[in-house]
Protein backbone atom coordinates (compact mmCIF):
# COMPACT_ATOMS: atom_id res chain seq x y z
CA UNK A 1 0.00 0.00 0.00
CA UNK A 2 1.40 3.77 -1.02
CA UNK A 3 2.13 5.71 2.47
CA UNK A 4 -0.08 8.48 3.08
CA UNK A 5 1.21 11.98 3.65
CA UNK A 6 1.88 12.37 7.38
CA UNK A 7 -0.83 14.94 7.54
CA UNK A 8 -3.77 12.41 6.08
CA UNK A 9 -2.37 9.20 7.89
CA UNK A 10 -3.10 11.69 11.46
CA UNK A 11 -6.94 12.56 10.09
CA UNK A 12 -7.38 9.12 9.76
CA UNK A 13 -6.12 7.99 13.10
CA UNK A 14 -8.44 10.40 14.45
CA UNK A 15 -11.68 9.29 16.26
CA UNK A 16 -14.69 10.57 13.90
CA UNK A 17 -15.91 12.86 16.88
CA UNK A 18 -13.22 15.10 17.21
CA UNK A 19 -13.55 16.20 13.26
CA UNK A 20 -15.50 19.32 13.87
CA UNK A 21 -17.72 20.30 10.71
CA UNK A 22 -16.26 23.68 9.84
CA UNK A 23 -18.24 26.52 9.91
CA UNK A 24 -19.54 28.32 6.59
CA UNK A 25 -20.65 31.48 5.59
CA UNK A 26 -22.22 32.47 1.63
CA UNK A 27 -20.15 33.21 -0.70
CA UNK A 28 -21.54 36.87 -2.24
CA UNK A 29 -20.08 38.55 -5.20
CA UNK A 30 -22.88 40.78 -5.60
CA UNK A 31 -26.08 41.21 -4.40
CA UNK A 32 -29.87 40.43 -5.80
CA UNK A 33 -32.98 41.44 -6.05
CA UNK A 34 -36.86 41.27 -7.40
CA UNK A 35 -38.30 43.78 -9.61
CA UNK A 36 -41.93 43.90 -10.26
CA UNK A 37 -43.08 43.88 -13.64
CA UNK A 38 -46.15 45.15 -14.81
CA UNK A 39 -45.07 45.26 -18.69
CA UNK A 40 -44.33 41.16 -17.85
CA UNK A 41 -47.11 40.90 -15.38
CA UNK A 42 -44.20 38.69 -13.53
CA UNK A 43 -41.14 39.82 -10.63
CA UNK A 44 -37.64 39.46 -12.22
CA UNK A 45 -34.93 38.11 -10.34
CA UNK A 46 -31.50 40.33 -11.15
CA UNK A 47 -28.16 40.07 -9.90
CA UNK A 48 -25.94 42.63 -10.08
CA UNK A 49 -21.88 42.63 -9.71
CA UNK A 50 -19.67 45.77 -9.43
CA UNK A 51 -16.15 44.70 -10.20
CA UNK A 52 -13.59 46.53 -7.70
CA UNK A 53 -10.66 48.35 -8.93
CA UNK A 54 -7.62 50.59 -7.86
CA UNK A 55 -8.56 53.98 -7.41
CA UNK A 56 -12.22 53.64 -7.70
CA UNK A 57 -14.08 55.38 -5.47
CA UNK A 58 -17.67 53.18 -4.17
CA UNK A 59 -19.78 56.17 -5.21
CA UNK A 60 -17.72 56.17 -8.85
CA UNK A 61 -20.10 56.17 -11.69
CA UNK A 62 -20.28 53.18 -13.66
CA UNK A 63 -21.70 52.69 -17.39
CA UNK A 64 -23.39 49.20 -17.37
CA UNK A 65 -23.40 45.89 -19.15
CA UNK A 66 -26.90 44.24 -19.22
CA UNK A 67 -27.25 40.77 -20.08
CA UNK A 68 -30.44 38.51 -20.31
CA UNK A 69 -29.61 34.81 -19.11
CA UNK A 70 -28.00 36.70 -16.22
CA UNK A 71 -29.08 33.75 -13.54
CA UNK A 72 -26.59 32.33 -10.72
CA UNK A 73 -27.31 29.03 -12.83
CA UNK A 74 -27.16 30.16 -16.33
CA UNK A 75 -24.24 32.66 -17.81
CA UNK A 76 -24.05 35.56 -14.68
CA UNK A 77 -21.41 33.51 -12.88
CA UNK A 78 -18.66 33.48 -15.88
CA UNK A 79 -19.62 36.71 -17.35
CA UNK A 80 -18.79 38.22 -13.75
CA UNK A 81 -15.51 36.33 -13.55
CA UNK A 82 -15.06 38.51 -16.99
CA UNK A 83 -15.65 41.14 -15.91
CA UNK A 84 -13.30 41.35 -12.70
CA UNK A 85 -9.97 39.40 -13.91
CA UNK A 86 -10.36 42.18 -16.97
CA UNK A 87 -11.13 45.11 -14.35
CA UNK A 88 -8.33 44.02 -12.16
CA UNK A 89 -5.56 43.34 -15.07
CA UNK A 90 -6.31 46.43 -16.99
CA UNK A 91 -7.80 44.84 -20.26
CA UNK A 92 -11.07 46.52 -19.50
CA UNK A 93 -12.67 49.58 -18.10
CA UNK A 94 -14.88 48.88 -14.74
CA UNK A 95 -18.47 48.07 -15.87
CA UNK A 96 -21.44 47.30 -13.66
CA UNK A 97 -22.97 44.01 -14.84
CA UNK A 98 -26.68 43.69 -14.17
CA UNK A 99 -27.88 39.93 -15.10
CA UNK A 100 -31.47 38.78 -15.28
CA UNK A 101 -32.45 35.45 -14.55
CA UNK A 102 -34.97 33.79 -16.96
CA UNK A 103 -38.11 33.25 -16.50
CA UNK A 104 -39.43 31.79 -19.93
CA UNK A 105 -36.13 32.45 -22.07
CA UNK A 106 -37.58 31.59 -25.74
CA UNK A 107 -40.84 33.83 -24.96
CA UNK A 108 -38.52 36.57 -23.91
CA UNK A 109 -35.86 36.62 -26.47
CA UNK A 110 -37.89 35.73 -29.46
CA UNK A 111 -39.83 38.18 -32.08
CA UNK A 112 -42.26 36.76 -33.29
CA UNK A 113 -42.12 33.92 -36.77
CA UNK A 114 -43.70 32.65 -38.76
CA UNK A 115 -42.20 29.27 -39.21
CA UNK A 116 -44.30 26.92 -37.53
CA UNK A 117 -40.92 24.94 -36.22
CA UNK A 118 -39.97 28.00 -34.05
CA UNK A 119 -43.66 27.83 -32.51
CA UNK A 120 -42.87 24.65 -31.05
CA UNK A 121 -39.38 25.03 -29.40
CA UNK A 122 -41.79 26.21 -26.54
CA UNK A 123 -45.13 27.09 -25.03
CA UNK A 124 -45.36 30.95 -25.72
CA UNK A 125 -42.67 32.73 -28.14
CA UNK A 126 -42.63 36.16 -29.65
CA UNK A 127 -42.19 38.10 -26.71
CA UNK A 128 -39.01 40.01 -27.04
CA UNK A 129 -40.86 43.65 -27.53
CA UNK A 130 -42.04 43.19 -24.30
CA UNK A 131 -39.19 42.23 -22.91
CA UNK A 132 -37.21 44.83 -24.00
CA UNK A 133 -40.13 47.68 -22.90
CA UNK A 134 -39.54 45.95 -19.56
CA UNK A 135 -35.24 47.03 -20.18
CA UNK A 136 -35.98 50.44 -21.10
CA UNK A 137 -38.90 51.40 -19.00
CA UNK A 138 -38.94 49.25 -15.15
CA UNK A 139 -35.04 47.61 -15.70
CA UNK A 140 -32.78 50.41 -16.80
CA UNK A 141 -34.71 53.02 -14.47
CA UNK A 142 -34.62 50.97 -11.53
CA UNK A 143 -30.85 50.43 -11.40
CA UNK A 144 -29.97 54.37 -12.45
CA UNK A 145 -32.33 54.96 -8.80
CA UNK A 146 -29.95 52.35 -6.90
CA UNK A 147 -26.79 52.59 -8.36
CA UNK A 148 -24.61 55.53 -9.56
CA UNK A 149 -24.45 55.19 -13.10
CA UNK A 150 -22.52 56.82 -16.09
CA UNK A 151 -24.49 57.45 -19.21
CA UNK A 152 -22.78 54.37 -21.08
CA UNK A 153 -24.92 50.98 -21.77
CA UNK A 154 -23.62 48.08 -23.33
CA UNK A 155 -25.74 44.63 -23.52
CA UNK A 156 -23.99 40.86 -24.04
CA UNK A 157 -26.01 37.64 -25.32
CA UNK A 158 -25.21 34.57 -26.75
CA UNK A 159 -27.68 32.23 -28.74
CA UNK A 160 -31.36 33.09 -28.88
CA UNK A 161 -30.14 36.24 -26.28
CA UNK A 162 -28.36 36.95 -28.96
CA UNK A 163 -30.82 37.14 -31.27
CA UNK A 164 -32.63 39.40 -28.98
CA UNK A 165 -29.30 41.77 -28.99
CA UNK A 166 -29.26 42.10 -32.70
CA UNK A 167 -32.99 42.49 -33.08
CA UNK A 168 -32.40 45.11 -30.08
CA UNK A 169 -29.62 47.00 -32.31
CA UNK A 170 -31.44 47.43 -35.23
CA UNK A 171 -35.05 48.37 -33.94
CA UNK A 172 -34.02 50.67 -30.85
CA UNK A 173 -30.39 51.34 -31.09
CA UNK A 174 -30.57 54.26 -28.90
CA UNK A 175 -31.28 51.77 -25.96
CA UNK A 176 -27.66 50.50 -25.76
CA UNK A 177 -24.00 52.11 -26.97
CA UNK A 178 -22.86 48.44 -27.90
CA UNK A 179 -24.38 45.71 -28.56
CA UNK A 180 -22.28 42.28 -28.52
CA UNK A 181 -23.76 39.32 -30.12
CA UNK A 182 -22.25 36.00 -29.87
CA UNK A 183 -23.52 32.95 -32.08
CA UNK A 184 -27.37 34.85 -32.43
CA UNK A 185 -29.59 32.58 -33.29
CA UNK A 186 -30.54 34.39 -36.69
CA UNK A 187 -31.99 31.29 -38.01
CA UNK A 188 -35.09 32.83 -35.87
CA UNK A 189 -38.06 33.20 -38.39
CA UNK A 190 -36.49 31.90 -41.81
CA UNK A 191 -33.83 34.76 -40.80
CA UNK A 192 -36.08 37.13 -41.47
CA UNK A 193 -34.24 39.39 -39.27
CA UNK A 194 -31.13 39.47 -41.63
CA UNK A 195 -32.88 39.77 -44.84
CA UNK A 196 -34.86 42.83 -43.39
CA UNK A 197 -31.58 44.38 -41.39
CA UNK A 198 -30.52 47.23 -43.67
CA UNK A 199 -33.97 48.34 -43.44
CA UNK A 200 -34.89 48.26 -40.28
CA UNK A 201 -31.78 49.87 -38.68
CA UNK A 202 -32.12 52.69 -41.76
CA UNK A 203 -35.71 52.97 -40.42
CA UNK A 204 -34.63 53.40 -36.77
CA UNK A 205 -31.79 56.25 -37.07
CA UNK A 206 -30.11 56.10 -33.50
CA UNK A 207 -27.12 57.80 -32.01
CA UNK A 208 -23.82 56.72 -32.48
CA UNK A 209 -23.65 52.65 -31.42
CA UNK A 210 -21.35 49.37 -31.90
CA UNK A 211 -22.72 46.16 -33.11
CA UNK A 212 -19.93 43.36 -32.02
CA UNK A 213 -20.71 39.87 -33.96
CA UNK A 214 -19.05 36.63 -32.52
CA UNK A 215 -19.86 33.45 -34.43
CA UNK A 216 -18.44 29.53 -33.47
CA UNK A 217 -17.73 27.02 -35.94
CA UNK A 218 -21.25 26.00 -35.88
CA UNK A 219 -21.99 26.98 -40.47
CA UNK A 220 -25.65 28.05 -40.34
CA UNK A 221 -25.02 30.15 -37.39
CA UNK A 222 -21.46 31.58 -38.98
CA UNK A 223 -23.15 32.00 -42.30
CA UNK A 224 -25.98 33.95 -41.46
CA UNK A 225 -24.00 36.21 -39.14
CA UNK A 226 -21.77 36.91 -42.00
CA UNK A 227 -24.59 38.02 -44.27
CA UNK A 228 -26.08 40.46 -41.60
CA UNK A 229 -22.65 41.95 -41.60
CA UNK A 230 -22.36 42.59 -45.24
CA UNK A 231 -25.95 43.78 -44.91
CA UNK A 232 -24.75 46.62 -42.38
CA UNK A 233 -21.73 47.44 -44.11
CA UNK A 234 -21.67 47.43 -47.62
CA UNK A 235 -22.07 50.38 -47.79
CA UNK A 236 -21.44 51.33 -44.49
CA UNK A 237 -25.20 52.99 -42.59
CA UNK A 238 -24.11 56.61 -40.49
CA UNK A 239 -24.07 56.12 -37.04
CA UNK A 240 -23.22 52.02 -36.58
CA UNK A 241 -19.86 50.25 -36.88
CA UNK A 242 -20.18 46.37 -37.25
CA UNK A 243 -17.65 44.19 -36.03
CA UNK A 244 -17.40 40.56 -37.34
CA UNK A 245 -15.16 38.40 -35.11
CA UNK A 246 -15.24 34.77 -36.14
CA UNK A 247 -14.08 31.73 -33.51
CA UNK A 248 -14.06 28.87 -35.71
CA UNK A 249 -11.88 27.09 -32.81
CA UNK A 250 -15.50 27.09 -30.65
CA UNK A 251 -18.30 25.28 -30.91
CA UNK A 252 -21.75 27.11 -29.83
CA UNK A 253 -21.55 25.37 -26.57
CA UNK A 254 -17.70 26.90 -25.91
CA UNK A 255 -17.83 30.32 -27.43
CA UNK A 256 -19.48 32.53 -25.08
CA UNK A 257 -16.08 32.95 -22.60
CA UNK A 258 -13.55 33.19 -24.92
CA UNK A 259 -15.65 35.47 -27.09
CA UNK A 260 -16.76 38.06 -24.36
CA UNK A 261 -13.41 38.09 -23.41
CA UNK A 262 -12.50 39.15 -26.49
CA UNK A 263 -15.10 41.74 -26.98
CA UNK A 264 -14.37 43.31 -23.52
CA UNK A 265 -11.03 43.77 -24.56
CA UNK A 266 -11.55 45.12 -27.60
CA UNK A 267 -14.31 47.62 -26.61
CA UNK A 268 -14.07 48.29 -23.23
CA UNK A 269 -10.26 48.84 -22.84
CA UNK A 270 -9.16 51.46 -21.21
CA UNK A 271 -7.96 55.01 -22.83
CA UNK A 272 -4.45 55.09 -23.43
CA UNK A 273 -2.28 57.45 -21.92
C-alpha cells in the first residue's frame, strides 16, 4: 500500500468525533434582487456585480453591461468572472454588470415567426418587444435609482439572447451604446431578421452605437451572421460600426467565454495614456 502523507495518515487515526464540521458562511459577489413587472405581469430576479478596482471610489459612476440569461445558474457567474480578472488586469474599463435570470427564455428573447418549427421550441414565443419595454422602462430606471451610473450601456447575449441583442440594435439602437452578439440565433423566423436588417436599422436612425458579432464554428449560425454583416456594411449605414469576429476554434456550446473576453477587450479597454 502507497504511504499516506503524514498529515492524512493523522486525520485518519483520528476518532470521527473530534472532526468538527467547519463553519460556513455564503459566498456573495454581488447582491440580488426582485423587480416587479407590470409590462411582464411577472417579478424578475437580477443580480448585479460591481467589479472593484484601484482607485475607484464606491460612489464612482459606472456605465453598465446588461445581459439577459443573467441567472446564478445560467451565464451571470462566468460573465462576472469577466468582468473582474479584466477590471483588475487592466484589459477593461470597470463596468457594472446587471444579469437577469430567466423566467421563460424563448418567450422573452424571441420576435415573433412565422415558421411553424420556431412555434414549437416552446409554449409561448414572440415576446421580445415586451421584454425589452420591460429594459428600457422598469429595468434600466430601476438600477440608475440604486446605483450611480454613467451614461454608457452596453448589452452581451449569446444564442437566442443573442438574437434578442441584434434584433435590439437594429429596432431601438438608442437603448444600448454596444451591442455584442455572440452565435445569435438568426436562423429565428427563416432569418427574417437578416434579410430585413438594412432596413430596419435605416428605419430606426439612432445615435452613435457598436454592433460586435461573434460566431463559433457551428456553419448556419457563422453564415448567417456573416450576411447580416455585409448587410450593415456594404455600404457602411451613419451612425453604426459592425464588427465581425469569427471563432471557428469554438463550438456554440464553448464560445461565449472566450468570445466576451475578447469583446471586452476590444471595446471596453481602457484610454491610453
Amino acid at each position: 500500500m502507497p504511504r499516506l502523507p503524514l498529515l492524512a495518515a493523522v486525520l485518519l487515526a483520528l476518532p470521527a468525533a473530534t472532526l468538527a464540521q467547519p463553519q460556513t458562511e455564503p459566498l456573495v459577489i454581488g447582491e440580488t434582487f426582485t423587480l416587479p413587472s407590470d409590462v411582464l405581469g411577472e417579478e424578475r430576479r437580477i443580480n448585479v456585480y460591481t467589479p472593484a478596482a484601484w482607485g475607484l471610489e464606491a460612489d464612482t459612476p459606472l456605465p453598465t453591461l446588461y445581459m439577459p440569461d443573467g441567472g446564478i445558474g445560467e451565464d451571470f457567474l462566468h460573465v462576472a468572472g469577466l468582468v473582474q480578472i479584466s477590471v483588475l488586469n487592466g484589459t477593461m474599463r470597470p463596468f457594472r454588470l446587471v444579469g437577469i435570470e430567466n423566467t421563460e427564455r424563448q418567450r422573452d428573447l424571441t420576435g415573433p415567426t412565422e415558421v411553424e418549427e420556431d412555434r414549437e421550441i416552446a409554449p409561448q414565443v414572440g415576446g421580445s418587444a415586451a421584454f425589452r419595454a420591460f429594459l428600457r422602462d422598469e429595468l434600466m430606471p430601476a438600477i440608475r435609482a440604486a446605483y450611480p451610473t454613467a451614461p454608457e450601456t452596453a448589452i452581451v447575449g449569446e444564442s437566442l439572447a443573442g438574437l434578442f441583442v441584434v434584433e435590439t440594435a437594429l429596432l431601438e439602437p438608442d437603448l444600448f451604446d454596444t451591442a455584442i452578439a455572440i452565435d445569435p440565433s438568426l436562423w429565428w423566423n427563416g432569418e427574417r431578421l437578416v434579410d430585413e436588417a438594412r432596413d430596419l436599422r435605416a428605419a430606426s436612425g439612432g445615435q452613435p452605437a457598436t454592433l460586435y458579432l461573434a460566431t463559433s464554428a457551428q456553419p448556419e449560425i457563422a453564415a448567417a451572421t456573416a450576411r447580416l454583416a455585409v448587410a450593415l456594411t456594404e455600404p457602411a449605414l451613419p451612425r453604426l460600426a459592425v464588427a465581425l469576429v469569427p471563432h471557428p476554434e469554438e463550438t456554440h456550446g464553448t464560445i461565449y467565454p472566450p468570445a466576451a473576453l475578447l469583446a471586452f477587450r476590444q471595446l471596453f479597454a481602457p484610454p491610453t495614456e
